[in-house]
Protein backbone atom coordinates (compact mmCIF):
# COMPACT_ATOMS: atom_id res chain seq x y z
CA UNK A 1 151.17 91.16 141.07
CA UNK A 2 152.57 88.48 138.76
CA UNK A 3 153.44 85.16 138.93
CA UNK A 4 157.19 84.01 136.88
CA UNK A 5 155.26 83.27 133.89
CA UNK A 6 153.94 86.67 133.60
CA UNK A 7 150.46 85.93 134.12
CA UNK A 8 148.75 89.07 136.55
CA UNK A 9 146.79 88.07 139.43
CA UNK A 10 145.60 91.30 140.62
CA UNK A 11 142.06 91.45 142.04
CA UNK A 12 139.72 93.94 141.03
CA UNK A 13 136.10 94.78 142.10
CA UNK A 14 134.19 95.61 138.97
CA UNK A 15 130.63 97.28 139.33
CA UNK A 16 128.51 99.79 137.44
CA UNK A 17 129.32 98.50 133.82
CA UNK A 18 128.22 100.42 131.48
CA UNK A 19 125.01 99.57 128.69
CA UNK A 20 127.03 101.01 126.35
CA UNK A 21 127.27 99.23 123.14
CA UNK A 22 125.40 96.06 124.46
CA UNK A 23 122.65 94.31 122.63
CA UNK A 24 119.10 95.72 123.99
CA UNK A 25 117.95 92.41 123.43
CA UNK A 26 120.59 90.86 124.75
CA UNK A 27 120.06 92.98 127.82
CA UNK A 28 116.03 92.20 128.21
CA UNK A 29 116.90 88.43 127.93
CA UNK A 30 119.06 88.96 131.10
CA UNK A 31 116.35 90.50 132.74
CA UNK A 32 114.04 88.05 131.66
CA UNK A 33 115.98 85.05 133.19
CA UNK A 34 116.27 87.01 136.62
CA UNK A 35 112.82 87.45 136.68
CA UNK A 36 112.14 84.00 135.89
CA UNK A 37 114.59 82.90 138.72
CA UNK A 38 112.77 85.75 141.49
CA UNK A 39 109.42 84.27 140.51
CA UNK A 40 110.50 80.55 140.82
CA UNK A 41 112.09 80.99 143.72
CA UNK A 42 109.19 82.96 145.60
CA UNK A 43 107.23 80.05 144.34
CA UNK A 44 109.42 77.27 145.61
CA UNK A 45 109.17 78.70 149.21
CA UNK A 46 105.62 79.31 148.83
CA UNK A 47 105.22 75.26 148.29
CA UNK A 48 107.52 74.32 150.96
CA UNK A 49 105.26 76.05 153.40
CA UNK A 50 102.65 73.97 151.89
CA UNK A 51 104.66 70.71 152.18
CA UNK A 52 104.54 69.78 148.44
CA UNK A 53 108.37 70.42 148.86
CA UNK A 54 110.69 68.06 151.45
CA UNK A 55 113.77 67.58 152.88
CA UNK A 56 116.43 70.84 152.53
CA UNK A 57 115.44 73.78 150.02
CA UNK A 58 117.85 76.72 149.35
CA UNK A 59 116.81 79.80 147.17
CA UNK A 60 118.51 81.95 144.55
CA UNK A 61 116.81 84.95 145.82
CA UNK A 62 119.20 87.83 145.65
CA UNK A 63 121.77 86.70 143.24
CA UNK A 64 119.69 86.06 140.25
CA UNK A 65 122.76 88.76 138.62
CA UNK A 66 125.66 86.51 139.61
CA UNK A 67 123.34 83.70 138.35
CA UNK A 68 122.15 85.30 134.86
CA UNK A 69 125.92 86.75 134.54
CA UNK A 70 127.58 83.48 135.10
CA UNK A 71 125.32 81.17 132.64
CA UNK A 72 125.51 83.89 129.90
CA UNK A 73 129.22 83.48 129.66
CA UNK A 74 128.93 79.14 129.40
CA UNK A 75 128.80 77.99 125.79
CA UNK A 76 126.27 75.17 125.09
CA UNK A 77 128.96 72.92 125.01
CA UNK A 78 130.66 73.71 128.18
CA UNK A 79 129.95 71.69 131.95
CA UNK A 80 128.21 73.35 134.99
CA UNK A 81 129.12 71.58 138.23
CA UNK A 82 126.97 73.74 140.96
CA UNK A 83 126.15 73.48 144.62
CA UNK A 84 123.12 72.96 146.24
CA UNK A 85 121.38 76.67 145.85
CA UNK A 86 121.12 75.45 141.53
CA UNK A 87 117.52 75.65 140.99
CA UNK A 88 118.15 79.04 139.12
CA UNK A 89 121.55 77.93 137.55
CA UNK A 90 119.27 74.55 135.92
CA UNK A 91 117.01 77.58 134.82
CA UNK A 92 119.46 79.77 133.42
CA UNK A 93 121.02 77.25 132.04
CA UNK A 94 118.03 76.15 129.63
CA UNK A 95 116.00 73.39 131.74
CA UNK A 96 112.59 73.46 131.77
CA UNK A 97 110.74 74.96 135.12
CA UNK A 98 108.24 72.52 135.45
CA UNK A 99 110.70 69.55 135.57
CA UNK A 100 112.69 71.80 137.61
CA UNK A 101 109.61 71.83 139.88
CA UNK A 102 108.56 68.67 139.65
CA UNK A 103 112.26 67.70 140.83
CA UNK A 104 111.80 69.80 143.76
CA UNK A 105 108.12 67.68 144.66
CA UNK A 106 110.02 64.55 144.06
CA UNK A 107 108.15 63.54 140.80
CA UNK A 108 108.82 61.53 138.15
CA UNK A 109 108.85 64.06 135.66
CA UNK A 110 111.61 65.53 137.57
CA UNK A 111 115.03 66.31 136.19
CA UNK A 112 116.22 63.04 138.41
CA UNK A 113 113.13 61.05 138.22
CA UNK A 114 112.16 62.52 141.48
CA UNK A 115 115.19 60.64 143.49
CA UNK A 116 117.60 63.99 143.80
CA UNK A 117 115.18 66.71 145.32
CA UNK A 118 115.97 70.45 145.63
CA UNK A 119 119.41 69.91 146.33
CA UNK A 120 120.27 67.57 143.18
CA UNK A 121 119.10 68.43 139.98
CA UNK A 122 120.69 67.00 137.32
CA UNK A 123 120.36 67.17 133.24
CA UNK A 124 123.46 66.32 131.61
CA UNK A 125 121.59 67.63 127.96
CA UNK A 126 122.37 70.90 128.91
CA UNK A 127 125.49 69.52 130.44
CA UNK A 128 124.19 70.77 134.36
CA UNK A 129 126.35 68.14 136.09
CA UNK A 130 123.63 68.12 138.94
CA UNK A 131 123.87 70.03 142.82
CA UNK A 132 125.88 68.47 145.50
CA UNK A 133 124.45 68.17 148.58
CA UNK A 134 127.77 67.61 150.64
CA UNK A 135 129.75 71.02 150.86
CA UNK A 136 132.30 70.89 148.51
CA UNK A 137 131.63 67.60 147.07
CA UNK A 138 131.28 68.90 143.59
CA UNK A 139 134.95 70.63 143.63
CA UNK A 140 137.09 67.52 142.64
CA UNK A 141 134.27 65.76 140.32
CA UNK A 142 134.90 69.23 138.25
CA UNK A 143 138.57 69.08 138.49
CA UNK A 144 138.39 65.29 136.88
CA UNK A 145 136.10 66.45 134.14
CA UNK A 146 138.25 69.01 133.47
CA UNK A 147 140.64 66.55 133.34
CA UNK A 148 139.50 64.73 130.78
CA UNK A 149 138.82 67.37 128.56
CA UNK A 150 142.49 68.57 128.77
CA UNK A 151 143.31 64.65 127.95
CA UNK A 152 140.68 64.13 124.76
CA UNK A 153 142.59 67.59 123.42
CA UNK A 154 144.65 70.63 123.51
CA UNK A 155 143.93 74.46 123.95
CA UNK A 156 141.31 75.41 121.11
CA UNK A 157 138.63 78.32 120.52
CA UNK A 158 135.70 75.85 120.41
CA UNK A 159 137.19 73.67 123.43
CA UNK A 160 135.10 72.74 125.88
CA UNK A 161 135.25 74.00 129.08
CA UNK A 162 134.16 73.39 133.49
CA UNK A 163 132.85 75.80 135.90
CA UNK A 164 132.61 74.69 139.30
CA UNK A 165 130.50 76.86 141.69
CA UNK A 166 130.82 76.60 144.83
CA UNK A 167 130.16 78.66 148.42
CA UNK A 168 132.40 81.40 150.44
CA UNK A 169 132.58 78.82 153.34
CA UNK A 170 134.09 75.90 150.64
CA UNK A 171 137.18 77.82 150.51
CA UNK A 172 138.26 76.70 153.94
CA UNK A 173 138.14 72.76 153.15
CA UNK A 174 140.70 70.65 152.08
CA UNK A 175 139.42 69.39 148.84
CA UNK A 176 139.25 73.06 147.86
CA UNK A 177 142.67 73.13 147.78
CA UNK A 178 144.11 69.99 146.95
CA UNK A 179 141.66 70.29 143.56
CA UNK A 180 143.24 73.85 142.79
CA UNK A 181 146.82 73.11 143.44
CA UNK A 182 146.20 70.43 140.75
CA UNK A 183 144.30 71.99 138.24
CA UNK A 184 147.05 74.61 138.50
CA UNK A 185 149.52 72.06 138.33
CA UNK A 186 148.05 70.21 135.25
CA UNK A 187 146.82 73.29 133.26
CA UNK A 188 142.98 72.55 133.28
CA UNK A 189 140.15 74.12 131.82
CA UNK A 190 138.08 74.98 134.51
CA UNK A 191 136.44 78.45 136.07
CA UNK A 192 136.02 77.94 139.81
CA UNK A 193 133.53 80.69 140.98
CA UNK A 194 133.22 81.34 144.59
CA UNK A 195 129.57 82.57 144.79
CA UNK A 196 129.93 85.02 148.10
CA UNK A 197 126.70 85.71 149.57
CA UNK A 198 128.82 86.90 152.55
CA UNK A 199 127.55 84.11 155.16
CA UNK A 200 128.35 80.34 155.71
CA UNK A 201 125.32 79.04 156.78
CA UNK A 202 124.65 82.10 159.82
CA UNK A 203 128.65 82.69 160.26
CA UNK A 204 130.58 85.63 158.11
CA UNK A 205 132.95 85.84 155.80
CA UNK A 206 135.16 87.57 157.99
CA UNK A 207 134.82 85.23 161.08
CA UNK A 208 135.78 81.73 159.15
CA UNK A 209 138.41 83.39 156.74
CA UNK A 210 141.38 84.12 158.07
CA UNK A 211 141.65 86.26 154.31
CA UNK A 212 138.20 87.23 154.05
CA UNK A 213 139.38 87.76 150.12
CA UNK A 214 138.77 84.72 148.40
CA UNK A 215 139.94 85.45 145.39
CA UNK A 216 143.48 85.84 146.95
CA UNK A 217 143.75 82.17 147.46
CA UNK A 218 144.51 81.16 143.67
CA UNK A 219 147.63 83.05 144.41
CA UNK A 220 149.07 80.31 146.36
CA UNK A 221 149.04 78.25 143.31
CA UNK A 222 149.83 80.84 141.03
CA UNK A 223 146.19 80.74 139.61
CA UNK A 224 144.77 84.42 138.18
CA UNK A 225 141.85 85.50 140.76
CA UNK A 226 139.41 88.15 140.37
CA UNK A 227 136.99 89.75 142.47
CA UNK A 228 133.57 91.03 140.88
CA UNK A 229 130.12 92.59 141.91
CA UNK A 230 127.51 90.17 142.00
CA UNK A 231 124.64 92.73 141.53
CA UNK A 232 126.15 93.81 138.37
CA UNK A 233 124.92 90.98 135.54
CA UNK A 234 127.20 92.05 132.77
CA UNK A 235 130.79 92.62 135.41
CA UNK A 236 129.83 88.98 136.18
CA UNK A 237 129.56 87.84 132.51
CA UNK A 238 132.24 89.70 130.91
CA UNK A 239 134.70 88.29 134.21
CA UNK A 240 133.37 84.91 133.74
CA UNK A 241 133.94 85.02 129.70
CA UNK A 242 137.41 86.13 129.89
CA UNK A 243 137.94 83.21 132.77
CA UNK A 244 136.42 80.57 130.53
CA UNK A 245 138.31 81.84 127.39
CA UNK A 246 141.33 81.77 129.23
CA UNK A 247 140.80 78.55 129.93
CA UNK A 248 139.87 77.11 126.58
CA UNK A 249 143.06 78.97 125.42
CA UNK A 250 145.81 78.80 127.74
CA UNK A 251 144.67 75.82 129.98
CA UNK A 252 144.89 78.54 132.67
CA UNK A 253 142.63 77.73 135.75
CA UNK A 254 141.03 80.75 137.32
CA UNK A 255 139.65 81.32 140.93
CA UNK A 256 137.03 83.83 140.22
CA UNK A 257 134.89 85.25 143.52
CA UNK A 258 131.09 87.13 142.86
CA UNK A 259 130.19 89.23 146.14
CA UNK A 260 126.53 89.32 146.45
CA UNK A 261 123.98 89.07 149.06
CA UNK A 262 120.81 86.27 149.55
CA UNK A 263 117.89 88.15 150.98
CA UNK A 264 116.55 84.81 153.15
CA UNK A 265 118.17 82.44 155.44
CA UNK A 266 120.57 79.51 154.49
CA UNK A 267 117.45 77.91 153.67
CA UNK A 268 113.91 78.33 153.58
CA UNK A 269 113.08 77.16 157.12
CA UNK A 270 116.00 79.17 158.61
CA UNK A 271 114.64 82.73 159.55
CA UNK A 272 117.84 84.56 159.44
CA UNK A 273 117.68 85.98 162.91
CA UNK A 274 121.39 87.14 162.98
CA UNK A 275 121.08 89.64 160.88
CA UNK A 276 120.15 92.73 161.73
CA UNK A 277 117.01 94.93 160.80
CA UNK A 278 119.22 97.82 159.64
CA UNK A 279 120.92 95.16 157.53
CA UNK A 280 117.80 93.38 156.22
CA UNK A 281 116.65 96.63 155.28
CA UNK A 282 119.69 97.41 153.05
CA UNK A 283 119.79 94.43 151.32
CA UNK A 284 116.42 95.26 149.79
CA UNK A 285 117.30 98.25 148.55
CA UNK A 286 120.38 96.97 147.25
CA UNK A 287 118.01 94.02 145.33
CA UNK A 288 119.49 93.62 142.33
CA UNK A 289 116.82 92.73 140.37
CA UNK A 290 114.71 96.15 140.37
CA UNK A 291 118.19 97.95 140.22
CA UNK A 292 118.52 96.03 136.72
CA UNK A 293 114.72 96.82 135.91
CA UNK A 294 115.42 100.42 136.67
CA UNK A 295 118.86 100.52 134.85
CA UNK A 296 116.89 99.20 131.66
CA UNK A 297 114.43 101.62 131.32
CA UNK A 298 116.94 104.60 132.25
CA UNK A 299 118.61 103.34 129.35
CA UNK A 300 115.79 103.29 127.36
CA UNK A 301 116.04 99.88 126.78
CA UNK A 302 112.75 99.26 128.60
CA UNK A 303 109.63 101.04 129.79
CA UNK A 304 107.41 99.56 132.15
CA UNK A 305 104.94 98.34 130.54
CA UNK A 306 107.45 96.11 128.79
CA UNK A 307 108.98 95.16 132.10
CA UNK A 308 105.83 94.54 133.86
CA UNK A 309 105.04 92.11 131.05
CA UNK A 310 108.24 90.27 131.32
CA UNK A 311 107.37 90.03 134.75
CA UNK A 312 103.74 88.51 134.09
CA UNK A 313 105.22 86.00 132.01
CA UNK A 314 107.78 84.81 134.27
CA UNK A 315 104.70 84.28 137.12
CA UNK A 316 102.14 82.85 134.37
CA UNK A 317 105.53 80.60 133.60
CA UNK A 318 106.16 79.21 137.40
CA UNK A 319 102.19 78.92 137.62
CA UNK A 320 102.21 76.16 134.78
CA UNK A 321 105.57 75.00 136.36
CA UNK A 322 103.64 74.03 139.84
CA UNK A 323 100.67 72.72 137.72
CA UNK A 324 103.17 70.57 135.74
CA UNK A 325 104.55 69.33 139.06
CA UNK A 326 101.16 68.98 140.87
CA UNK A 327 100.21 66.54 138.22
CA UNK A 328 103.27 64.48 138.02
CA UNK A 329 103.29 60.82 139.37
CA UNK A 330 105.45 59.94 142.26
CA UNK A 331 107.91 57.15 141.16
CA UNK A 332 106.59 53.84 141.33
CA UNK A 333 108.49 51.72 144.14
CA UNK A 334 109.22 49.02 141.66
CA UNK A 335 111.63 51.51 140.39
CA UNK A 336 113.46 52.58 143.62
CA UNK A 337 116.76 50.29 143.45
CA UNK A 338 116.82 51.90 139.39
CA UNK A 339 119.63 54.41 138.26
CA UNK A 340 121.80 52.82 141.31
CA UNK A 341 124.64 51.77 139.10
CA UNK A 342 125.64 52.74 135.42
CA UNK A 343 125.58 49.44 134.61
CA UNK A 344 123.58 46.41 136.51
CA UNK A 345 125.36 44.72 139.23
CA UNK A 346 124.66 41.04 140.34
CA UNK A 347 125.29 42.32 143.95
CA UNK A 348 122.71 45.33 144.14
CA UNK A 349 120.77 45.37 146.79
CA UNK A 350 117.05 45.30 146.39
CA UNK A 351 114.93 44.70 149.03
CA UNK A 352 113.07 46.86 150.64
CA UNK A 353 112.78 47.08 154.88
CA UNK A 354 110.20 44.73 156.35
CA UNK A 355 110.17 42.76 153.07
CA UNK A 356 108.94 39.24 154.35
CA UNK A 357 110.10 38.13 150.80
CA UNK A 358 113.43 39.03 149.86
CA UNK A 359 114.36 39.52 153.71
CA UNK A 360 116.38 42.47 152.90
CA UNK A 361 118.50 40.73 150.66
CA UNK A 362 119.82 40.80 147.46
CA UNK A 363 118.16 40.45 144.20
């Protein structure tokens, strides 16, 4: 299928892409930064059972390949806007774990001084343009930065460009839309990826969707779409590459959908009970981080010792990560009206409740 201008928005479902002519290196790294995701994340529900993690706490675990594909493909120059299940995308993406942890304890050392949590980390060094906590929020902040990209300068090689992640269950709100049919419109550079762990929240795919094929809905504004295997690291990158050079090139949005599956609940206190047992049990086997472990070394491109050091580092890694963290001072409370505004404001309000002082009011 094409739209007038010839551009083809077929969907396909890529999987089992082949090592062939790939960089073992290259290849190891990938694994490395899955492993490094798998051991954070164990760790970061580990601590919320021990309370040294509050409020809301969502986990990578499961699509460390979508994760690892998707980052591979960004440039250093490019802009990450993700959703609230980022702690492996800030990873991936270059931050460092322990002030990835220390976010997550609300520290100062934190990648938002301790104010953003689990749900909002934010570095703009390595241009992560934080979480978003409100479903969907992050979908028209990307569309404006993409925005002004395409207004600093035209199509180039080295151009800058947006991804915008986002959930299965974001497809079905209004900003969704009214951001595509304008980046369409306005010839943007930006990659949406619909991450598709195949729930919203407890509720399917197929039961909110009335096209259960996401990808299908960049059709409606003439936007290519593309359908890949989230298990599969490299069909992620490679789909994600072409996306973002199409972008930087063309100023052709793209509406690009990963199908994978998270092995726990929404989040870490929900216990998943609507699956089944019989469906529990095949997403483990379908885990796609020992199915990349035992791809490697059927390739030759590791053995197990090799692999069982990669995953000793990434443990000994997340270990220092929680001491970091652990030792981290909460933010002082002089600093809690801080990082409000850009710039100060007269107006800001800066008391704090019971405050016999400032009675609430402002500064």
């Amino acid at each position: 299928m094409t739209d007038p201008a010839g551009t083809d928005l077929t969907g396909t479902h890529l999987t089992g892409t082949h090592l062939t002519g790939e960089d073992p290196a290259v290849l190891r790294e990938y694994y490395r930064r899955m492993a490094l995701i798998r051991a954070f994340e164990l760790r970061a529900a580990e601590m919320y059972t021990r309370a040294k993690i509050g409020g809301y706490c969502h986990l990578n675990l499961g699509e460390e390949a979508t994760v690892a594909g998707l980052t591979a493909a960004l440039r250093e120059e490019d802009y990450l806007f993700a959703t609230y299940r980022e702690h492996g995308y800030a990873l991936a993406r270059g931050a460092d774990p322990g002030r990835v942890m220390a976010e997550l304890f609300g520290r100062e050392a934190g990648l938002s001084g301790g104010r953003g949590g689990s749900m909002h980390l934010f570095d703009p060094q390595i241009r992560l343009m934080g979480g978003y906590g409100i479903v969907g929020g992050q979908i028209p902040l990307a569309t404006g930065a993409a925005f002004a990209l395409a207004y600093r300068g035209g199509p180039a090689p080295d151009a800058p460009a947006v991804m915008c992640l986002l959930g299965d269950a974001t497809t079905n709100i209004g900003a969704f839309h009214e951001s595509l049919n304008l980046a369409a419109l306005w010839h943007l550079p930006v990659v949406y990826v619909v991450v598709n762990n195949q729930l919203g929240m407890g509720t399917p795919v197929e039961a909110a969707a009335a096209e259960p094929e996401l990808w299908k809905r960049g059709c409606s504004y003439r936007m290519p779409g593309q359908r890949v295997d989230g298990n599969d690291v490299l069909a992620v990158r490679d789909a994600a590459r072409a996306a973002l050079d199409r972008a930087r090139m063309e100023r052709q949005p793209t509406l690009l959908e990963t199908v994978s599956y998270r092995l726990r609940g929404h989040s870490v206190v929900d216990p998943a009970r609507y699956r089944t047992a019989e469906e529990t049990e095949r997403l483990r086997r379908e885990d796609p981080l020992p199915a990349f472990r035992h791809r490697l070394i059927a390739a030759g491109v590791l053995d197990e010792e090799t692999a069982a050091e990669i995953d000793s580092e990434a443990d000994k890694a997340v270990a220092a990560a929680v001491d970091f963290a652990d030792a981290s001072p909460a933010p002082d409370v002089a600093t809690l009206f801080d990082h409000v505004y850009a710039t100060p404001a007269a107006s800001m309000y800066r008391g704090l409740p019971g405050d016999p002082v400032t009675g609430g009011g402002p500064a």
